[in-house]
N, C-alpha and C. Protein backbone atom coordinates (compact mmCIF):
# COMPACT_ATOMS: atom_id res chain seq x y z
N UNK A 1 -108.44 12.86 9.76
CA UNK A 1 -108.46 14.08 8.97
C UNK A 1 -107.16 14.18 8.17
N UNK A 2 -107.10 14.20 6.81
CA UNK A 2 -105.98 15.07 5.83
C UNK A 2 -105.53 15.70 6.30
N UNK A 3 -104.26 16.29 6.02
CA UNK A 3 -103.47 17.17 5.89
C UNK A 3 -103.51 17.69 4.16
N UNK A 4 -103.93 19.06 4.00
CA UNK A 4 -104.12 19.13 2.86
C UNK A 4 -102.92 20.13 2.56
N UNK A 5 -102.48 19.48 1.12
CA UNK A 5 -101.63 20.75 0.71
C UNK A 5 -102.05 21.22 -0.88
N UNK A 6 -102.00 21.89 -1.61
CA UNK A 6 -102.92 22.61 -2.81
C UNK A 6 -101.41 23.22 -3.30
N UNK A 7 -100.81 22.89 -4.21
CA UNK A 7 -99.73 22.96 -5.27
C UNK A 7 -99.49 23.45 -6.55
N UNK A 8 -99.20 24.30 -7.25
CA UNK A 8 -99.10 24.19 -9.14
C UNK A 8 -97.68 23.39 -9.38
N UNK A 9 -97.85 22.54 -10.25
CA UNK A 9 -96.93 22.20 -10.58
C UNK A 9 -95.75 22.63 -10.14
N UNK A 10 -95.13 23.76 -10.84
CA UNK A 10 -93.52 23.97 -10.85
C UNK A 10 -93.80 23.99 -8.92
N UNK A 11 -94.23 24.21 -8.22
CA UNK A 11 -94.19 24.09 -6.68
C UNK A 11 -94.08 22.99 -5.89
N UNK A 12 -94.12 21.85 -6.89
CA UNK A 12 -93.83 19.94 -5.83
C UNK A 12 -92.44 20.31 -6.24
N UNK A 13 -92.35 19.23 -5.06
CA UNK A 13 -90.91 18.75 -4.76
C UNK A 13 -91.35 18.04 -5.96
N UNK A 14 -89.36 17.50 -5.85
CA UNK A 14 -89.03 16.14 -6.67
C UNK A 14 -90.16 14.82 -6.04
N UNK A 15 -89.97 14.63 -4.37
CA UNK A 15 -90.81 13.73 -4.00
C UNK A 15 -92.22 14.07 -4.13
N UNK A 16 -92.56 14.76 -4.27
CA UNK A 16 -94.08 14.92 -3.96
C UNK A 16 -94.52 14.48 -5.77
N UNK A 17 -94.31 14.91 -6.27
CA UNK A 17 -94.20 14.06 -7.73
C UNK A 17 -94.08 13.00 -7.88
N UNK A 18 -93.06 12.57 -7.34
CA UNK A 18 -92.87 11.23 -7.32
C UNK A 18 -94.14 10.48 -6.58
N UNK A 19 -94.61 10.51 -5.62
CA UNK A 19 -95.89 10.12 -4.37
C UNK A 19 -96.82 10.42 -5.31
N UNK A 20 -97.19 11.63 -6.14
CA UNK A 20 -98.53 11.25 -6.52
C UNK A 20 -98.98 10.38 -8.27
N UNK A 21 -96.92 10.59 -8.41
CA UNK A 21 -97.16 9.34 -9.71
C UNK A 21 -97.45 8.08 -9.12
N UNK A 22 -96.63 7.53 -8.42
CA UNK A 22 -96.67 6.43 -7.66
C UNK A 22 -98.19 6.42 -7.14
N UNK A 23 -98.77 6.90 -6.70
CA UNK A 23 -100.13 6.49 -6.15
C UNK A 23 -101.44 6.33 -7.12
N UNK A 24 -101.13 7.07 -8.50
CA UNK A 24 -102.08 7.16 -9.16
C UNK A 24 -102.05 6.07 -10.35
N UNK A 25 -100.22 6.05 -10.19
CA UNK A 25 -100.53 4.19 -11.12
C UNK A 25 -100.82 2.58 -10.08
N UNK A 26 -100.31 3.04 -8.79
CA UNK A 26 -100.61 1.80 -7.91
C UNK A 26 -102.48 2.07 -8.00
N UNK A 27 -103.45 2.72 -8.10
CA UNK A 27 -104.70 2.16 -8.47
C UNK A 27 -105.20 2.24 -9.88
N UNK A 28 -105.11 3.41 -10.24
CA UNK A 28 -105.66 3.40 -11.68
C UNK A 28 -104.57 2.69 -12.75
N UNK A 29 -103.86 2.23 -12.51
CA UNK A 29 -102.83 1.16 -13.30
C UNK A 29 -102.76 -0.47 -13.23
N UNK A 30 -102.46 -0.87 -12.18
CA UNK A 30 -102.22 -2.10 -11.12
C UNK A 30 -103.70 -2.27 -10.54
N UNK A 31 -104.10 -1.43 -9.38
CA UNK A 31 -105.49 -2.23 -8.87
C UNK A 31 -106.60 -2.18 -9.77
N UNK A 32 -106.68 -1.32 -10.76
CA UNK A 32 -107.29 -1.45 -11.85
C UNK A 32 -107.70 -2.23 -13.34
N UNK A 33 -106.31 -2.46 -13.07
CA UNK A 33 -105.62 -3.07 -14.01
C UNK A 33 -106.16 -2.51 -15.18
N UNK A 34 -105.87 -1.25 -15.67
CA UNK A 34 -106.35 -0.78 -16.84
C UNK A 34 -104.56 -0.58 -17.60
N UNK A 35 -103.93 -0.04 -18.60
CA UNK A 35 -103.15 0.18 -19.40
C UNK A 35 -103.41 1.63 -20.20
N UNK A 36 -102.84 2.56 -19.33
CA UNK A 36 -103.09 3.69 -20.04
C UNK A 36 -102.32 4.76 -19.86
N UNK A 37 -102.22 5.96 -20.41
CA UNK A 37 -100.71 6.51 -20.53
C UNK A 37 -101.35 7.70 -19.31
N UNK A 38 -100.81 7.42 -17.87
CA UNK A 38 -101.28 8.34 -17.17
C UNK A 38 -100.58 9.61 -17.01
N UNK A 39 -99.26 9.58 -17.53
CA UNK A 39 -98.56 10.68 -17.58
C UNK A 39 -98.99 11.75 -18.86
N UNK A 40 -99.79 12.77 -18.93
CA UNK A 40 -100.69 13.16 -20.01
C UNK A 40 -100.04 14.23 -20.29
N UNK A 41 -98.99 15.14 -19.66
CA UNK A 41 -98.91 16.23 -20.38
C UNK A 41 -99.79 17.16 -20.05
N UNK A 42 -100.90 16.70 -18.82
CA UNK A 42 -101.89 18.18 -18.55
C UNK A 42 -101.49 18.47 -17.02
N UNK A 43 -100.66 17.44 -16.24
CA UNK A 43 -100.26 17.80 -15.05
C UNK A 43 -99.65 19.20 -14.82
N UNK A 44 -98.56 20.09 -15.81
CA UNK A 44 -98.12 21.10 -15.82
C UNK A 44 -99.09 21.86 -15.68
N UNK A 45 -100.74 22.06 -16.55
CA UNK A 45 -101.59 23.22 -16.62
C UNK A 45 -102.20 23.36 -15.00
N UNK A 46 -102.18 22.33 -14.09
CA UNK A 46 -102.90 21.66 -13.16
C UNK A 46 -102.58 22.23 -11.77
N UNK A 47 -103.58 22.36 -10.99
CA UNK A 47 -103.51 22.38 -9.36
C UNK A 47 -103.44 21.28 -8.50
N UNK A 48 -102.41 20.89 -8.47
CA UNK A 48 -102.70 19.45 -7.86
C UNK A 48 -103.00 19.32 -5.70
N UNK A 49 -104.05 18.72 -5.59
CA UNK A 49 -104.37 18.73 -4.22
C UNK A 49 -104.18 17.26 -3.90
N UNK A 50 -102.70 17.63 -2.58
CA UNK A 50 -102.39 16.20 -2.22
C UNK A 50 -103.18 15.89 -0.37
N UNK A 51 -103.22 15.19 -0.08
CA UNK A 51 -103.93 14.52 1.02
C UNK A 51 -102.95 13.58 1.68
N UNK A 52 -102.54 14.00 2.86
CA UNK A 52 -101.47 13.52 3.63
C UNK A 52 -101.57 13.02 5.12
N UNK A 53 -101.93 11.65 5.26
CA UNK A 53 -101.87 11.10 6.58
C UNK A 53 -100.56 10.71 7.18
N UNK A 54 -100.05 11.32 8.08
CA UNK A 54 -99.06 10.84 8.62
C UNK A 54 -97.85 11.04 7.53
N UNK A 55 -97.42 12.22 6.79
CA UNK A 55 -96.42 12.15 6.53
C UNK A 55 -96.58 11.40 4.79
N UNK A 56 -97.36 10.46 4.82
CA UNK A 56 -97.69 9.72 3.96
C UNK A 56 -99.03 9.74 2.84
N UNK A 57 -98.79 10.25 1.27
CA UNK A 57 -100.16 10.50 0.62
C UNK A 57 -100.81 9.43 0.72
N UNK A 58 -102.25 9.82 1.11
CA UNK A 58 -102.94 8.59 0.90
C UNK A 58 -104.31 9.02 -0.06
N UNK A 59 -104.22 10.58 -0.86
CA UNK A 59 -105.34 10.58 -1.58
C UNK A 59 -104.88 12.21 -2.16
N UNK A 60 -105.69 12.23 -3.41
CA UNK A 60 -104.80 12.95 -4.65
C UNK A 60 -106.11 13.78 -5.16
N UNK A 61 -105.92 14.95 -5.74
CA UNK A 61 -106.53 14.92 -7.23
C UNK A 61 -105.94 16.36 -7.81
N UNK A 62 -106.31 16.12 -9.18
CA UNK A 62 -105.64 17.47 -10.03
C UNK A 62 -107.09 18.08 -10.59
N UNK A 63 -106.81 19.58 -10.15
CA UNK A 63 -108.18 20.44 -10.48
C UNK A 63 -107.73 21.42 -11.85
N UNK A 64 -108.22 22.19 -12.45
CA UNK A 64 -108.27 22.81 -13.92
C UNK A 64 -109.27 24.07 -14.42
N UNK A 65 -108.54 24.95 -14.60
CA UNK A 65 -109.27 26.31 -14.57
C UNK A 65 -110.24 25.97 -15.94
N UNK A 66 -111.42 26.49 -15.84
CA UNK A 66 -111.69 26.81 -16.97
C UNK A 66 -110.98 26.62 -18.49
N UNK A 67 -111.73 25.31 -19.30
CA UNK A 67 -110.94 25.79 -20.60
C UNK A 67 -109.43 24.66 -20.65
N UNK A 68 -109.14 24.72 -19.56
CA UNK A 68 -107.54 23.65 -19.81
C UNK A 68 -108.01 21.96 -20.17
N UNK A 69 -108.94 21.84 -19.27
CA UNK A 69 -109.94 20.63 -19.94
C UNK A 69 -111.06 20.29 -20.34
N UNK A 70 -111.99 20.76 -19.22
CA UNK A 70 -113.42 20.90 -19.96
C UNK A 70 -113.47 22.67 -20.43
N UNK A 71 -115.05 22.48 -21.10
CA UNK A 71 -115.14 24.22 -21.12
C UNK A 71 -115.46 24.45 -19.40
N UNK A 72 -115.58 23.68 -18.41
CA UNK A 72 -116.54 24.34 -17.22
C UNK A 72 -114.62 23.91 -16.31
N UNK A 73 -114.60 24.71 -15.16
CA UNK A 73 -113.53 23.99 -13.90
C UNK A 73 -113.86 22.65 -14.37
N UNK A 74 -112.62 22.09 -13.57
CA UNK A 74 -112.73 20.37 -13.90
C UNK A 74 -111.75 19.85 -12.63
N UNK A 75 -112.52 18.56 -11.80
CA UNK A 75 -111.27 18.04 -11.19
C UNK A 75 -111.20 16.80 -11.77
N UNK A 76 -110.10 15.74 -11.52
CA UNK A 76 -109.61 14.33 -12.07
C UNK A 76 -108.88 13.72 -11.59
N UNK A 77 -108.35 12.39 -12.08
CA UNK A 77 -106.63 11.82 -10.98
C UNK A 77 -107.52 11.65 -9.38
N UNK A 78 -108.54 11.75 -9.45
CA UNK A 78 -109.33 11.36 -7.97
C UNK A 78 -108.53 10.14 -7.24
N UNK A 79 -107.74 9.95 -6.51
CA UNK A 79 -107.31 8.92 -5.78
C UNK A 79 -107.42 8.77 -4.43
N UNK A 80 -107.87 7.50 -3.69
CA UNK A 80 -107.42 7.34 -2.41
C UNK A 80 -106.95 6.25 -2.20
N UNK A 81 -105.79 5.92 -1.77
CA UNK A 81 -105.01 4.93 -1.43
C UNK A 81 -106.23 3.74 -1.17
N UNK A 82 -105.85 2.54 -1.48
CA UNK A 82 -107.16 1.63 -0.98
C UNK A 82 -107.12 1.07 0.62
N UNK A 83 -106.31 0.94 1.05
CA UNK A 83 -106.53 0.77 2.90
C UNK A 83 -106.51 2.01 2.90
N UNK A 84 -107.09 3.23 2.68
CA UNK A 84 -106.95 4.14 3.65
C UNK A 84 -108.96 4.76 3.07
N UNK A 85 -109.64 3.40 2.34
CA UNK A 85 -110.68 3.98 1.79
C UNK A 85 -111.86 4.39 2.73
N UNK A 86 -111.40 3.21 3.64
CA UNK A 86 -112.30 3.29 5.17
C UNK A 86 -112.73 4.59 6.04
N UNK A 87 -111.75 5.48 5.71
CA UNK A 87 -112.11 6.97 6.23
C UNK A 87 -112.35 7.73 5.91
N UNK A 88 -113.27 7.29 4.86
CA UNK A 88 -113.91 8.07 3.61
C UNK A 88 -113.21 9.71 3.28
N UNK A 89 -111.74 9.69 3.36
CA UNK A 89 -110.77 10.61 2.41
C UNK A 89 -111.45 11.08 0.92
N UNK A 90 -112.05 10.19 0.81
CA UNK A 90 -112.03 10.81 -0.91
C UNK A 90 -113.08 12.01 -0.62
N UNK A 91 -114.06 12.06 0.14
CA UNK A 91 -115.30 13.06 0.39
C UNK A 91 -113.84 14.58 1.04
N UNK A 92 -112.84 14.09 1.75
CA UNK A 92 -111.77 15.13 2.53
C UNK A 92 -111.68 15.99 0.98
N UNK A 93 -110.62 14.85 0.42
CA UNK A 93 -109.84 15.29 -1.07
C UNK A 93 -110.78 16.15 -1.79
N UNK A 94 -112.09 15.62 -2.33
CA UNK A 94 -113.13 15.99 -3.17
C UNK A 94 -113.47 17.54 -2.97
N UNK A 95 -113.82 17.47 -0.98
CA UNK A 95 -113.93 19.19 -0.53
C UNK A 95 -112.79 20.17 -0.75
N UNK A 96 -112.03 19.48 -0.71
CA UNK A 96 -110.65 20.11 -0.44
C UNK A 96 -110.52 20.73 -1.76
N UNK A 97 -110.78 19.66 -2.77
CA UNK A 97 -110.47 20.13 -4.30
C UNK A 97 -111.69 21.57 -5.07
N UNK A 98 -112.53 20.89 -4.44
CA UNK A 98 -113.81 22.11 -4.66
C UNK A 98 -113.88 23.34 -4.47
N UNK A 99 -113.11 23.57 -2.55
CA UNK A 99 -112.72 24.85 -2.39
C UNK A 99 -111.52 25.57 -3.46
N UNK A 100 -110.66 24.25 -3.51
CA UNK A 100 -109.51 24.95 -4.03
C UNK A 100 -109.88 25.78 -5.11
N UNK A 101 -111.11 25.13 -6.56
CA UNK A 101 -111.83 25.84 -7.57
C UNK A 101 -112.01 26.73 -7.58
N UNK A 102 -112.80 26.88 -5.90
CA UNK A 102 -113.76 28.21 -6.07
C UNK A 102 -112.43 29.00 -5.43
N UNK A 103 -111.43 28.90 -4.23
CA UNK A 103 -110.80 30.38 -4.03
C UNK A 103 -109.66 30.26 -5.17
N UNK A 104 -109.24 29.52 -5.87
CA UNK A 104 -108.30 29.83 -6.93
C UNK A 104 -108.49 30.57 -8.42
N UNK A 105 -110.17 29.63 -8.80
CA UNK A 105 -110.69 29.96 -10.13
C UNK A 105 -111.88 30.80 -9.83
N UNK A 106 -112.60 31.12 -8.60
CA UNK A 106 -113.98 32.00 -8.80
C UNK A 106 -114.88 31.47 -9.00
N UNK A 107 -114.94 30.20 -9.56
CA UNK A 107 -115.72 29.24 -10.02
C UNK A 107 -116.64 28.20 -9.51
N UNK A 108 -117.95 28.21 -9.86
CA UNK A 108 -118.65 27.01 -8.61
C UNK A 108 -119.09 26.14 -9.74
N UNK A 109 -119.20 25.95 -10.84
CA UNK A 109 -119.59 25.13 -12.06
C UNK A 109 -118.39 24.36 -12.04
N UNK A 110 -118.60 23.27 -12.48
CA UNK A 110 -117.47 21.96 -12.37
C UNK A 110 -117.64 20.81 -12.78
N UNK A 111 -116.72 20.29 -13.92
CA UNK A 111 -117.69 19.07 -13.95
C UNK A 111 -116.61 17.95 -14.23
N UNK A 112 -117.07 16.77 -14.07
CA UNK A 112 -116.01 15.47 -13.60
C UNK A 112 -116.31 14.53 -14.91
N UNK A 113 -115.38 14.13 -15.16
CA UNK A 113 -115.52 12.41 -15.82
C UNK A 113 -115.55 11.59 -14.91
N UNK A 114 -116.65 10.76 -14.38
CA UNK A 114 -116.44 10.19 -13.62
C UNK A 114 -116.64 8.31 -13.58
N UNK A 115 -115.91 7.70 -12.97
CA UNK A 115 -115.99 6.50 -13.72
C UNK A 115 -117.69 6.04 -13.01
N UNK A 116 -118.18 5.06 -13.88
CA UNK A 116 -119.75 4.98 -13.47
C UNK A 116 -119.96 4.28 -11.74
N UNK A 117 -119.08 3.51 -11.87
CA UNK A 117 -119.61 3.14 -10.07
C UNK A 117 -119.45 3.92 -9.12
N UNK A 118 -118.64 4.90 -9.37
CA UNK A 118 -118.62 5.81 -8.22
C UNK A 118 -119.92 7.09 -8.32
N UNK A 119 -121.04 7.32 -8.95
CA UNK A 119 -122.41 8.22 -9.32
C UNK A 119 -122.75 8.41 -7.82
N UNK A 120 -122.86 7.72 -6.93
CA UNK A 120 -123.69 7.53 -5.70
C UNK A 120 -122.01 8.49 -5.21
N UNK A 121 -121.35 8.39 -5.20
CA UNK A 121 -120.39 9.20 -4.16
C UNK A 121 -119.94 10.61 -4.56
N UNK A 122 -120.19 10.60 -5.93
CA UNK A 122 -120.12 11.83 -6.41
C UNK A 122 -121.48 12.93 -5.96
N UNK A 123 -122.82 11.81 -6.32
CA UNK A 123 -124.06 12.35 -5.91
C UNK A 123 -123.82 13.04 -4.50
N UNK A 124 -123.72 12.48 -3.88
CA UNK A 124 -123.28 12.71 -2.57
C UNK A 124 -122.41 14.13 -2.34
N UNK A 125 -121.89 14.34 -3.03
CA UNK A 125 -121.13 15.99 -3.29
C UNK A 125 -121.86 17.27 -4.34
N UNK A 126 -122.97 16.44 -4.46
CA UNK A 126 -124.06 17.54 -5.50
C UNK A 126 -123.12 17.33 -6.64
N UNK A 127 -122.86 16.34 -7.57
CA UNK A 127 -122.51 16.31 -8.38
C UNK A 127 -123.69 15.68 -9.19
N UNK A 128 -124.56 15.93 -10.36
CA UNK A 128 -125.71 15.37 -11.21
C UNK A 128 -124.97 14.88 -12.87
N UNK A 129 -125.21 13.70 -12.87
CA UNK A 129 -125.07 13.17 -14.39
C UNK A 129 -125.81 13.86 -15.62
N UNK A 130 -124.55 13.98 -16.29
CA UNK A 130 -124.92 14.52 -17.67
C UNK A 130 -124.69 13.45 -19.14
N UNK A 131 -125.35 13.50 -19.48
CA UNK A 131 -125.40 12.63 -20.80
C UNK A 131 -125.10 10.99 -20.43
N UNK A 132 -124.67 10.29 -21.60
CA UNK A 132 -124.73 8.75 -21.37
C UNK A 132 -123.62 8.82 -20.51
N UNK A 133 -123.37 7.48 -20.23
CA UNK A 133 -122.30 6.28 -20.10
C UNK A 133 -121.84 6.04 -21.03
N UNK A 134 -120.06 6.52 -20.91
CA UNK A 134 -119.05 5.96 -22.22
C UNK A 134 -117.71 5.18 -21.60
N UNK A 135 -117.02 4.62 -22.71
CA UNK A 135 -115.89 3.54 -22.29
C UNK A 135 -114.81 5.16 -22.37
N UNK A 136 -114.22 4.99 -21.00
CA UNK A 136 -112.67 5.48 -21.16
C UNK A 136 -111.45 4.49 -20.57
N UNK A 137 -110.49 4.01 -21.69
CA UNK A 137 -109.40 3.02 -21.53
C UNK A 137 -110.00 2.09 -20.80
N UNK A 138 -111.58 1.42 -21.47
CA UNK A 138 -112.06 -0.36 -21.29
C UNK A 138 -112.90 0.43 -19.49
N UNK A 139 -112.48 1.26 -19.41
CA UNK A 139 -113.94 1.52 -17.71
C UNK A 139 -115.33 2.43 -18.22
N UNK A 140 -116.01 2.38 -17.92
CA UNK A 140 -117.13 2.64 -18.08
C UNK A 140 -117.19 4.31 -17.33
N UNK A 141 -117.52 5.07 -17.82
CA UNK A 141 -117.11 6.90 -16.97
C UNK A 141 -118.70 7.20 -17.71
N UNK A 142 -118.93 8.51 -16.45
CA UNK A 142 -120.17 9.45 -17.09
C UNK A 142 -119.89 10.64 -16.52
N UNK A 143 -119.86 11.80 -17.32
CA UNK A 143 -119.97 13.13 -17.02
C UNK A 143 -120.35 13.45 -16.46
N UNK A 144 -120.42 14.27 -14.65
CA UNK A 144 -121.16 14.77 -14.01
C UNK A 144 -121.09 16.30 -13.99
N UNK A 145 -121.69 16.89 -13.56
CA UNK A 145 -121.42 18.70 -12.95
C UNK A 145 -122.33 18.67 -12.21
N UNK A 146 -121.52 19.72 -11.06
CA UNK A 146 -122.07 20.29 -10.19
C UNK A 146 -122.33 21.98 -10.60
N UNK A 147 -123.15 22.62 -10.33
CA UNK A 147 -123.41 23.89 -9.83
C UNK A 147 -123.79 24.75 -9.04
């Protein structure tokens, strides 16, 4: 089980910033090997929900009121450390991030960019595909929402 902690920006530490840059370019950078500017400039608008085994993040994501990214809530930055994928964390993170929506924003509409191989794990959280399959930075992503 996580240790969950639910953050706005100006509220991380120096380290805790540091842990969830570091984790989100060690996969979506390096195990990915994609090239893309992950530092965006939307982390400030953002709720970021970190996931902490032992002291140690092993799974991330940044959620978004209404309007800051999509028109609907939005979560993103979905990470789970890759040895730690085995304990299926990302379903922890995912709940974790969902509640955070609804007691922060009011909100149960939500919807994800999500990269295409992961549909079946999103499905799995009542998340339903919307429109095509498009390239974001060379990966293949499709829009889901839940409601």
């Amino acid at each position: 089980m996580l240790d969950i902690k639910t953050k706005y920006f100006e509220a991380l530490t120096t380290k805790e910033l540091y842990d969830l840059l570091q984790l989100r370019s060690e996969v979506f950078v390096v195990e990915q090997d994609c090239v893309y500017q992950d530092v965006d400039g939307k982390d400030q608008k953002a709720l970021h929900i970190l996931g902490y085994k032992k002291d140690q993040l092993v799974a991330y994501t940044r959620v978004f009121k209404p309007g800051d990214y999509f028109k609907e809530a939005s979560i993103g930055r979905v990470v789970v450390k890759e040895e730690e994928r085995q304990y299926k964390f990302g379903y922890d993170i995912m709940n974790a991030s969902i509640d955070a929506i609804k007691n922060n924003y009011k909100e149960s509409i939500i919807r994800i960019s999500a990269q295409t191989y992961l549909k079946r794990f999103y499905n799995n959280l009542d998340f339903i595909e919307v429109g095509e399959e498009y390239l974001e930075d060379g990966i293949s992503h499709i829009n889901m929402v839940k409601s």
